[in-house]
Structures are given as C-alpha cells and as structure tokens.
Protein backbone atom coordinates (compact mmCIF):
# COMPACT_ATOMS: atom_id res chain seq x y z
CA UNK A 1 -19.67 -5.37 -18.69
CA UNK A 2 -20.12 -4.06 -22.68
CA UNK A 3 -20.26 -0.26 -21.58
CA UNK A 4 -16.93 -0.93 -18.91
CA UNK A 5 -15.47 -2.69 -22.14
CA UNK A 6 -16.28 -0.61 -24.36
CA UNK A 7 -15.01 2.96 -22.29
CA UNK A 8 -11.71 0.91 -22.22
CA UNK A 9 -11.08 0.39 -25.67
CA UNK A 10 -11.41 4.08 -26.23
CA UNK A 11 -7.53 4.74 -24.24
CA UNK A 12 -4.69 4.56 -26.53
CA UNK A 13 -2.95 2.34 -24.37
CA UNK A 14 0.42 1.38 -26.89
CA UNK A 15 1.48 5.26 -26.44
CA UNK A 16 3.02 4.16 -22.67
CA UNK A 17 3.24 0.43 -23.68
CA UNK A 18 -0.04 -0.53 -21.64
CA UNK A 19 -0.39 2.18 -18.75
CA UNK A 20 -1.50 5.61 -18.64
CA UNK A 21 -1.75 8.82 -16.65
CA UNK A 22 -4.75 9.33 -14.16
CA UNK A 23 -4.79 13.06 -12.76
CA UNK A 24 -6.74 12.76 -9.91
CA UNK A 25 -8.82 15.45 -7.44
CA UNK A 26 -11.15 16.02 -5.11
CA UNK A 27 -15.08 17.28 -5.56
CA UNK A 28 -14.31 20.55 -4.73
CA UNK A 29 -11.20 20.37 -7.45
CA UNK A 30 -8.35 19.71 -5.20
CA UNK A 31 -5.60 17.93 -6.81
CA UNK A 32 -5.08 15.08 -4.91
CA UNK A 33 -2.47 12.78 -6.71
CA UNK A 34 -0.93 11.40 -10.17
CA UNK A 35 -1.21 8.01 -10.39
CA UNK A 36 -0.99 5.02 -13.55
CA UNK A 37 -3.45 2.05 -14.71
CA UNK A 38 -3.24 -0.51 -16.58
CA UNK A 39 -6.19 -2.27 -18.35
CA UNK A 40 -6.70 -4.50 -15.37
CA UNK A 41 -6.68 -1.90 -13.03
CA UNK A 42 -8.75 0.59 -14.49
CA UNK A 43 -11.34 -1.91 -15.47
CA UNK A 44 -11.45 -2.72 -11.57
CA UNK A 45 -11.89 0.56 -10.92
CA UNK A 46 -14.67 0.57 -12.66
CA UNK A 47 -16.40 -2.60 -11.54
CA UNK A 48 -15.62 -1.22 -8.21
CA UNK A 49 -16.26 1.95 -8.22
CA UNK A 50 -13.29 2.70 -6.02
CA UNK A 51 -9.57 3.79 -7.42
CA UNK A 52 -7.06 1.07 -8.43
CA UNK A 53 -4.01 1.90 -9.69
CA UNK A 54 -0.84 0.24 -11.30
CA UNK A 55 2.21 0.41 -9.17
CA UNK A 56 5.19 0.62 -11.54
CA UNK A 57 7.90 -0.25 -8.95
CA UNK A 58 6.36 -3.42 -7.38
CA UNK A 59 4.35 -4.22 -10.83
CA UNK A 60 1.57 -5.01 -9.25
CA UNK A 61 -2.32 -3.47 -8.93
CA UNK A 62 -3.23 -1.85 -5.63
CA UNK A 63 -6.37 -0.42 -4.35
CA UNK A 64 -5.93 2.91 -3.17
CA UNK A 65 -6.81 2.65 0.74
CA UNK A 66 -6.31 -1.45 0.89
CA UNK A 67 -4.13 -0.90 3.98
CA UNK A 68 -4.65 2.45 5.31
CA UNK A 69 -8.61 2.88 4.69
CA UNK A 70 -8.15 6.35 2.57
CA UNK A 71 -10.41 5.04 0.08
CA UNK A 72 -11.02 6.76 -3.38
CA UNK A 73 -14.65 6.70 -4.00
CA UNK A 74 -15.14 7.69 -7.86
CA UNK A 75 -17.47 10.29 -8.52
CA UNK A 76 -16.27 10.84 -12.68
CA UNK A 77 -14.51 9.85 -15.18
CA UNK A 78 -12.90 12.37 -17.60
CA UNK A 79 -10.41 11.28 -20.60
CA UNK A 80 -8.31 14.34 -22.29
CA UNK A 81 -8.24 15.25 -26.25
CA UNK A 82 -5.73 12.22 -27.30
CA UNK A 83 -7.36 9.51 -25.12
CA UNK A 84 -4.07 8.49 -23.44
CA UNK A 85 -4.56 10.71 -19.61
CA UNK A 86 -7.50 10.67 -17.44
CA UNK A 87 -8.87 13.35 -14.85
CA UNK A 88 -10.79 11.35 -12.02
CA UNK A 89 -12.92 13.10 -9.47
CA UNK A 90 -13.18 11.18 -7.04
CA UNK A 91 -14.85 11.57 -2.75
CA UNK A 92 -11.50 11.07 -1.10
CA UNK A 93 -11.42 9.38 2.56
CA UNK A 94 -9.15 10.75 5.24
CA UNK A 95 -5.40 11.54 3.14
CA UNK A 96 -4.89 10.87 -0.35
CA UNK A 97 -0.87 10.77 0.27
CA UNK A 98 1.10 8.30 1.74
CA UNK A 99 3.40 11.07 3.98
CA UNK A 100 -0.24 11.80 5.60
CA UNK A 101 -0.80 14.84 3.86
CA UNK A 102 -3.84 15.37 2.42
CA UNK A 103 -2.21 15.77 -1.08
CA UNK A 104 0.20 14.75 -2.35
CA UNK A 105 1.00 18.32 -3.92
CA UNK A 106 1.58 20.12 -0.27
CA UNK A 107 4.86 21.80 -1.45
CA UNK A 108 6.53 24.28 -2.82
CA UNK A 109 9.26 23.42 -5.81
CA UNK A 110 12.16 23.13 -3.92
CA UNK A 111 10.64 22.85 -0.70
CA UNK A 112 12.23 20.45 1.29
CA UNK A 113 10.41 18.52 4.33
CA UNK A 114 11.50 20.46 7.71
CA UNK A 115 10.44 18.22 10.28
CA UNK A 116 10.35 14.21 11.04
CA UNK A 117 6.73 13.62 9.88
CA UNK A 118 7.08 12.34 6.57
CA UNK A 119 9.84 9.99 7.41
CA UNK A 120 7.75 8.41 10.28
CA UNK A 121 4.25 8.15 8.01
CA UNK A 122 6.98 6.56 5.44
CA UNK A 123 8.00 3.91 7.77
CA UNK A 124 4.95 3.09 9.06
CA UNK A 125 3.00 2.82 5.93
CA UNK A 126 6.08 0.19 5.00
CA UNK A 127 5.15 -1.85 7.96
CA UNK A 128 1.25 -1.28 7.42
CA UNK A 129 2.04 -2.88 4.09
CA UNK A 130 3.80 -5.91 5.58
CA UNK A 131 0.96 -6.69 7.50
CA UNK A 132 -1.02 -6.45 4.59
CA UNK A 133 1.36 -8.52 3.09
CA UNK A 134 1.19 -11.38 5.51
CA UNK A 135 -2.66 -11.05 6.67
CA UNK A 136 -3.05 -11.85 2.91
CA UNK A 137 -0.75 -15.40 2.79
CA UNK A 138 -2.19 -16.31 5.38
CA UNK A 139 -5.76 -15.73 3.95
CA UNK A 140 -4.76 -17.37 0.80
CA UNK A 141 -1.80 -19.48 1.50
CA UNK A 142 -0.27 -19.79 -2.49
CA UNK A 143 2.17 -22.07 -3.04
CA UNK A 144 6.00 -21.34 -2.92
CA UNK A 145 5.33 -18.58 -0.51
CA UNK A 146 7.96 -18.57 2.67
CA UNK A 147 5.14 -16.85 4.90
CA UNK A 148 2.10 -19.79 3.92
CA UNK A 149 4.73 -22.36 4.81
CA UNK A 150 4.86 -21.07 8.49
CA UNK A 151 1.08 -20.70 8.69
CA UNK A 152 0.87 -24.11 7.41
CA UNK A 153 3.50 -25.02 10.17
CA UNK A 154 1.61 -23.66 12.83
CA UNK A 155 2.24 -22.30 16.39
CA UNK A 156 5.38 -23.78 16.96
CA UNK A 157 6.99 -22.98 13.71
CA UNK A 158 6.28 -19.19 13.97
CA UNK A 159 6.95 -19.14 17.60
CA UNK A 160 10.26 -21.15 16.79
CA UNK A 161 11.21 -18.92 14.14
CA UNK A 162 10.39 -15.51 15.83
CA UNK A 163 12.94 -16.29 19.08
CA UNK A 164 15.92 -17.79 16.26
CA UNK A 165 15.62 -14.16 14.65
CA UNK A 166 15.59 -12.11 18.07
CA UNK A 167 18.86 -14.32 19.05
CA UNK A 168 19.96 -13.47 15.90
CA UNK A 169 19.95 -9.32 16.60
CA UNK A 170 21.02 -10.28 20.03
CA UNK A 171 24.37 -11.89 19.03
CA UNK A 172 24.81 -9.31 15.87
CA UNK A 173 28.26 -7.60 15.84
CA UNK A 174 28.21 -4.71 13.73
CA UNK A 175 25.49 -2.02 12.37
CA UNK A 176 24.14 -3.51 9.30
CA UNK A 177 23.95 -7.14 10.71
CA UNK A 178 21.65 -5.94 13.62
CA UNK A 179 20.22 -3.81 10.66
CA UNK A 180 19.42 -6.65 8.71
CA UNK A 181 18.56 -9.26 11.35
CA UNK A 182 16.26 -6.69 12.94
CA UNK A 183 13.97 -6.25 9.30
CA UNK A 184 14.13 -10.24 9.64
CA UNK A 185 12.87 -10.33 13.18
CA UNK A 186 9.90 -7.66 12.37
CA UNK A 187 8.78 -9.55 9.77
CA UNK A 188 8.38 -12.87 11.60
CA UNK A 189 6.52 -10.96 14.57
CA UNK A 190 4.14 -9.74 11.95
CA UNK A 191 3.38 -13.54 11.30
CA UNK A 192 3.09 -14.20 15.14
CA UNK A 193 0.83 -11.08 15.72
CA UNK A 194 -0.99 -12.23 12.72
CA UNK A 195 -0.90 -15.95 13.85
CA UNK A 196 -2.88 -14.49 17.14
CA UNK A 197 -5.50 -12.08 15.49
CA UNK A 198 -3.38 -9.49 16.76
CA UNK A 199 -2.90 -5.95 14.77
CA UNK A 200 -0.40 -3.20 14.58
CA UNK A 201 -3.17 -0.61 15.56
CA UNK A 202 -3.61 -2.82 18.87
CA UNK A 203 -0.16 -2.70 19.36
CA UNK A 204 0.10 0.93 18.67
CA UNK A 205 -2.99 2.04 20.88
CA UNK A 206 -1.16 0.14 23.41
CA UNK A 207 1.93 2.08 23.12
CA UNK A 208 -0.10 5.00 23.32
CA UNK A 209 -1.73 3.86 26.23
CA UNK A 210 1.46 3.73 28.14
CA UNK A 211 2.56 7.41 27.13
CA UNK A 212 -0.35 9.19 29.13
C-alpha cells in the first residue's frame, strides 16, 4: 500500500486540477486509447491491476470492460519527463473502443464513418450501460434511488410500472412524446428483465435465433 502510495504522490496532479492524461497501448505498441484518472482511479488501477479511468462527463470512475468484458489487463506503467501524463501498456481483451473497433484511433483526420456500425455499437453500449446501471441498484439498493424503490416494491410494482409506460407510447401523439415515453418504457423493462435474472445477451441471442 506504501509503494502504490508512494508512485502516486510522484504525478503533479494540480497542473489539470486533480486528473491527468493516460496514453494507453497494446504489447505489441498499438495505441489503443486516451483516457484520464484521478487519484482514486489510478490508485484502483493499481490495486487491481486492471485499467480504471475517470469519466469527465458522468464524473464518475469506471473500469474499463465493467459492462462489455474488454478488460485492460496492465502490463506497465510509464510516467513522461514532467510527471503529469502516463503511457500504460496494457494486454487488451477483445476492443479497446466503444464503436467496436479495436482502437479507438481507426481513422483518418477527416475521415468520416461511412456505414451504420458505429451508430449501432453506440446505442447498444448505452443500453449495455443501463443494465449495468440497474443490475447494480438492485445489487446495492442505496437510498433515494427511483430504481431500488421498485426492487424494494417487488413483482407487482415493476410489472405495474412496465405496462403504465407501454400505454403510455401507445396513446403518444406526436414524435418526441413516443420518443420520450419509449426511453421511459426501456428503462423499466430493464428492471423487469433484471427483476427475472434475465439479460440483454439472452434477449439478443434470441433475436438472433429467430433471423436464421
């Protein structure tokens, strides 16, 4: 705990008010992604072993992998001549970018994505987060948290609350309101799919069951 203290104390961390740079590639020197930790996260990673970074947006830290599995296994450690950036090497599983690339450097400056890929991974990896999202209030159930109150409500609640939102697109009279009451109703069938043990990758093996 000393040594992981100690290698932290070393980062200038009040140049970028408490985060920093992390550069990181694969073992054979592929760069894979640029990513930001704070303190917290960087110590984790190195409890760990395994990358955590800072998300800026959502101000939170994230594992890298939590919810798709592309785990960043750390292999070393470098920090650069004014001890605010790191380079990480790290064994990368499956893709290192959320589009599904396996970079997140796959174009060209000015390149623009051509087909539909991206877009899909994008929206997917949204609803992949969701269920993260809810697996995890349910595991832990904090307080003054919508989602625990309907796992502490139980079957009927969730049930209840699932068929008031599909009404609710049913009934919806212009673009945006079945928009908007559609994003309501996926998020309470995430709770009722999570309610049952049930995942999106059952769902979605299903689906692709029915295409053959």
């Amino acid at each position: 705990m000393k040594k992981i203290d100690s290698l932290i104390n070393k980062i200038d961390w009040d140049k970028m008010n408490g985060i920093i740079p992390v550069v990181v590639q694969d073992t054979n020197g592929t760069v894979l992604t640029l990513g930001y930790v704070n303190k917290e996260a960087l110590k984790m990673s190195l409890e760990s072993g395994l990358m955590h970074y800072f998300s800026r947006s959502k101000e939170r830290i994230r594992m890298k992998g939590e919810v798709s599995g592309n785990i960043q296994k750390i292999k070393n450690i470098k920090i650069d001549c004014d001890n605010d950036a790191l380079l990480v090497t790290v064994e990368q599983k499956g893709a290192a970018c959320h589009t599904g690339n396996y970079s997140c450097f796959y174009r060209e400056l000015g390149e623009m994505d051509s087909s539909e890929h991206a877009s899909i991974d994008y929206s997917l990896n949204i609803l992949k987060e969701l269920e993260h999202t809810v697996n995890s209030r349910k595991k832990l159930l904090p307080k003054n948290s919508y989602t625990s109150s309907l796992f502490k409500e139980g079957r009927e609640k969730i049930y209840k609350k699932f068929g008031e939102e599909a009404i609710e697109v049913l009934v919806a009279e212009t673009k945006e309101r079945i928009i908007y009451e559609t994003a309501d109703m996926l998020y309470h069938l995430l709770v009722l799919l999570s309610y049952n043990e049930i995942t999106l990758k059952e769902i979605m093996n299903e689906l692709a069951r029915r295409r053959k």
